[in-house]
C-alpha atoms as a PDB file:
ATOM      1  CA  UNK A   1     -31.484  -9.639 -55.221  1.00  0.00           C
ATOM      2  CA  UNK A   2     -30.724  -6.241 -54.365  1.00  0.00           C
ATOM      3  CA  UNK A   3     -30.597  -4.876 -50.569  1.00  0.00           C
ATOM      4  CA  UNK A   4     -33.930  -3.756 -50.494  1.00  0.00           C
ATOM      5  CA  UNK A   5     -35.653  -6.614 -51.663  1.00  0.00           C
ATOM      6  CA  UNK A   6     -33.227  -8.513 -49.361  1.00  0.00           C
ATOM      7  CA  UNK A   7     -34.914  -6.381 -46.735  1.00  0.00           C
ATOM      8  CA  UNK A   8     -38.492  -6.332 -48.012  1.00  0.00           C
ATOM      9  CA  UNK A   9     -38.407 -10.297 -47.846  1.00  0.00           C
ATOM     10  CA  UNK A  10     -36.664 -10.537 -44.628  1.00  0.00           C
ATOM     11  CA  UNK A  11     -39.865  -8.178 -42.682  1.00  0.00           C
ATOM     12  CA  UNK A  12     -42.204 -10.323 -44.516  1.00  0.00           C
ATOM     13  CA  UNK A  13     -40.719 -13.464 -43.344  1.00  0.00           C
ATOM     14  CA  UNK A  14     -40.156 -11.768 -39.649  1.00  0.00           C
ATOM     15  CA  UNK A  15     -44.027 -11.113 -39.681  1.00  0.00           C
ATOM     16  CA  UNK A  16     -45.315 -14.438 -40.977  1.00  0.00           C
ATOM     17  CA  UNK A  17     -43.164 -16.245 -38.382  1.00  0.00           C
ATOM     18  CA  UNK A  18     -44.493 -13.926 -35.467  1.00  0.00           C
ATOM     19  CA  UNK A  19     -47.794 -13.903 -36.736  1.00  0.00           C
ATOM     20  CA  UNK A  20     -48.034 -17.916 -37.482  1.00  0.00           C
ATOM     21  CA  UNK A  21     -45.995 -18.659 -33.599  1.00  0.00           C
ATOM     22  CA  UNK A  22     -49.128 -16.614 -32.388  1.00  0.00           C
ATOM     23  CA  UNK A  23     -51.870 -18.314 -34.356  1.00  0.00           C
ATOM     24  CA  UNK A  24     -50.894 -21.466 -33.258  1.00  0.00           C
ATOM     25  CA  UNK A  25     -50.328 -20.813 -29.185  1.00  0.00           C
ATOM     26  CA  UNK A  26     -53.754 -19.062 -29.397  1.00  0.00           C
ATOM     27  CA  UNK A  27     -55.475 -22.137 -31.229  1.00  0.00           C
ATOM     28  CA  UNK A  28     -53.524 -24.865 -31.600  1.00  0.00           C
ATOM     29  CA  UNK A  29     -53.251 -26.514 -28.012  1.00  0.00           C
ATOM     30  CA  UNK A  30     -56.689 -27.672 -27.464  1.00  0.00           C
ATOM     31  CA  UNK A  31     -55.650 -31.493 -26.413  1.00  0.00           C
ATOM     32  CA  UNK A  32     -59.092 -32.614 -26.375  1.00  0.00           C
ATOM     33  CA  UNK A  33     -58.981 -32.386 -30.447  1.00  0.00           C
ATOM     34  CA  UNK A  34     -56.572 -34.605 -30.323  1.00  0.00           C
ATOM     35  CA  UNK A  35     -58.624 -37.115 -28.986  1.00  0.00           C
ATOM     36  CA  UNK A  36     -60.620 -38.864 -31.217  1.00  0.00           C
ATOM     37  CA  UNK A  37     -64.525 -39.553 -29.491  1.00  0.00           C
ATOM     38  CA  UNK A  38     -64.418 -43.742 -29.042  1.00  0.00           C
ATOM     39  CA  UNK A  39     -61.347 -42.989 -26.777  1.00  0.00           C
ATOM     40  CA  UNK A  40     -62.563 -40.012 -25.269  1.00  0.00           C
ATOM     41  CA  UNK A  41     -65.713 -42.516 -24.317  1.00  0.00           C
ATOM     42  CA  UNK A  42     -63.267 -45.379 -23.154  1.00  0.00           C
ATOM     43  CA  UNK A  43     -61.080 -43.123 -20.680  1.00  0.00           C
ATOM     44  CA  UNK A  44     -63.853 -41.399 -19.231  1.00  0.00           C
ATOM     45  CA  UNK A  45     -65.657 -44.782 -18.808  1.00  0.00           C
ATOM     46  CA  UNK A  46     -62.544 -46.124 -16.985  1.00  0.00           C
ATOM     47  CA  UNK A  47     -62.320 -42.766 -15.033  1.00  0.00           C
ATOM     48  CA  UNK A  48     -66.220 -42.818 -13.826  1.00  0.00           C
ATOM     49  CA  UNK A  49     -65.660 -45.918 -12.116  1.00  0.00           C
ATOM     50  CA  UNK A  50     -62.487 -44.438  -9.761  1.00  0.00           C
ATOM     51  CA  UNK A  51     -64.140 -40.475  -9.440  1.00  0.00           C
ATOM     52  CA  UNK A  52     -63.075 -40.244  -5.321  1.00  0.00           C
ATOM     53  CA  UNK A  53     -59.303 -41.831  -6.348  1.00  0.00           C
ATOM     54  CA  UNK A  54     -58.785 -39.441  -8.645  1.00  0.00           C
ATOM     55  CA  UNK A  55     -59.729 -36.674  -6.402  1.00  0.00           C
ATOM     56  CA  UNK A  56     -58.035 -37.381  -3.659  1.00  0.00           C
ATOM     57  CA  UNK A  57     -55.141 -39.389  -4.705  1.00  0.00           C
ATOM     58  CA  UNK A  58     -54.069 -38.256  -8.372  1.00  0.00           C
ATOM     59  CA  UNK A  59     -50.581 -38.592  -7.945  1.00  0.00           C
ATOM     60  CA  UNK A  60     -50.841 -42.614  -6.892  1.00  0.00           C
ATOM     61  CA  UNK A  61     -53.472 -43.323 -10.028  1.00  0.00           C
ATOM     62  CA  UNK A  62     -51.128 -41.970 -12.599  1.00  0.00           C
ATOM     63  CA  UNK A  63     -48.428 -44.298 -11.147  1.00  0.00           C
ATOM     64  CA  UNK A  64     -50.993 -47.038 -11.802  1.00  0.00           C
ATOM     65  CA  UNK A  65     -51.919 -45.902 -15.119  1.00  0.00           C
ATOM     66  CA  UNK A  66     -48.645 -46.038 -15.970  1.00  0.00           C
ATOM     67  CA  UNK A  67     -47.840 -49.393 -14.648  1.00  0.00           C
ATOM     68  CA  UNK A  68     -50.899 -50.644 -16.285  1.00  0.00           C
ATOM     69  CA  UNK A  69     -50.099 -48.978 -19.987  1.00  0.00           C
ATOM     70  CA  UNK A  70     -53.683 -46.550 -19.587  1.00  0.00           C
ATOM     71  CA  UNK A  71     -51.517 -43.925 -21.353  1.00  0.00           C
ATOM     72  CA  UNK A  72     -51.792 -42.150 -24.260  1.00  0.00           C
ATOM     73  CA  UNK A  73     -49.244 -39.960 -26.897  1.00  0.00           C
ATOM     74  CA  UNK A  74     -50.817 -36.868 -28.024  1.00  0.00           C
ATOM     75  CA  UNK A  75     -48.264 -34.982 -29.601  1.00  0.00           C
ATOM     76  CA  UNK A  76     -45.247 -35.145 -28.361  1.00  0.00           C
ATOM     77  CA  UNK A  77     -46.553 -35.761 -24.590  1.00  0.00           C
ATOM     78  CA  UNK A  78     -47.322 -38.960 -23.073  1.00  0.00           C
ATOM     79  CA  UNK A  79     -50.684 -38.383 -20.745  1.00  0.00           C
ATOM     80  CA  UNK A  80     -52.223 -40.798 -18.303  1.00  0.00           C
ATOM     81  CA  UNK A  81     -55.929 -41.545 -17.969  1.00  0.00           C
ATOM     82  CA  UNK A  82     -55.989 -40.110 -14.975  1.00  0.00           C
ATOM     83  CA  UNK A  83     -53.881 -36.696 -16.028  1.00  0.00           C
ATOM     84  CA  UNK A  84     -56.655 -36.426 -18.670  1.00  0.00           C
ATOM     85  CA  UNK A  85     -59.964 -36.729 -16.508  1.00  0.00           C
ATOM     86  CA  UNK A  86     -60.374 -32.966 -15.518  1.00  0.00           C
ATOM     87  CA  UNK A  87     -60.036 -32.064 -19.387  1.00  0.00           C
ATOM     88  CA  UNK A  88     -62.430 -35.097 -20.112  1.00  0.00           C
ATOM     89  CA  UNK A  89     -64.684 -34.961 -18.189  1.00  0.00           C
ATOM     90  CA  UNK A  90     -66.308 -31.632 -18.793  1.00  0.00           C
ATOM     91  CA  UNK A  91     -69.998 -32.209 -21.060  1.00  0.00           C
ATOM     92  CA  UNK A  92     -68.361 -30.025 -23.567  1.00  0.00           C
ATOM     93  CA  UNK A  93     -65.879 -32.533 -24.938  1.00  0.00           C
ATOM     94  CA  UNK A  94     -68.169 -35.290 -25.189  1.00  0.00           C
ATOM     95  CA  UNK A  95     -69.717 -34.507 -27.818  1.00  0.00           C
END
């Protein structure tokens, strides 16, 4: 391989690296995709029922949800029911 293929490959490589990185933090962290739609249903059945909790004391339901095992992985991140009701519970990601 001869210097300027060497350097050919290596700003074709650069570019596809850059380019990919960018791709996926413009489109890849949607979390509700994640999600498939019979959980999505359970956890924002379980959050309906606790709607002034989770407004006014978030911090203390995600303590419970942990203590109770409401949690879920989704990637590499472990989220809590209650962490995931403001992303949830838009009409958009119901369906």
């Amino acid at each position: 391989m001869t210097r300027k293929d060497f350097l050919k490959f290596l700003a074709f490589f650069s570019i596809s690296l850059v380019s990919g990185n960018f791709l996926n933090t413009y489109f890849g962290d949607d979390l509700t995709k994640e999600i498939d739609f019979k959980l999505r249903k359970k956890i924002i059945t379980f959050n309906s029922s606790r709607k002034y909790l989770l407004k006014h004391s978030l911090n203390g339901e995600i303590f419970k949800d942990h203590n109770s095992n409401k949690t879920i992985w989704i990637k590499r991140d472990l989220y809590t029911y209650a962490e995931l009701h403001n992303l949830l519970s838009k009409d958009s990601f119901i369906n």
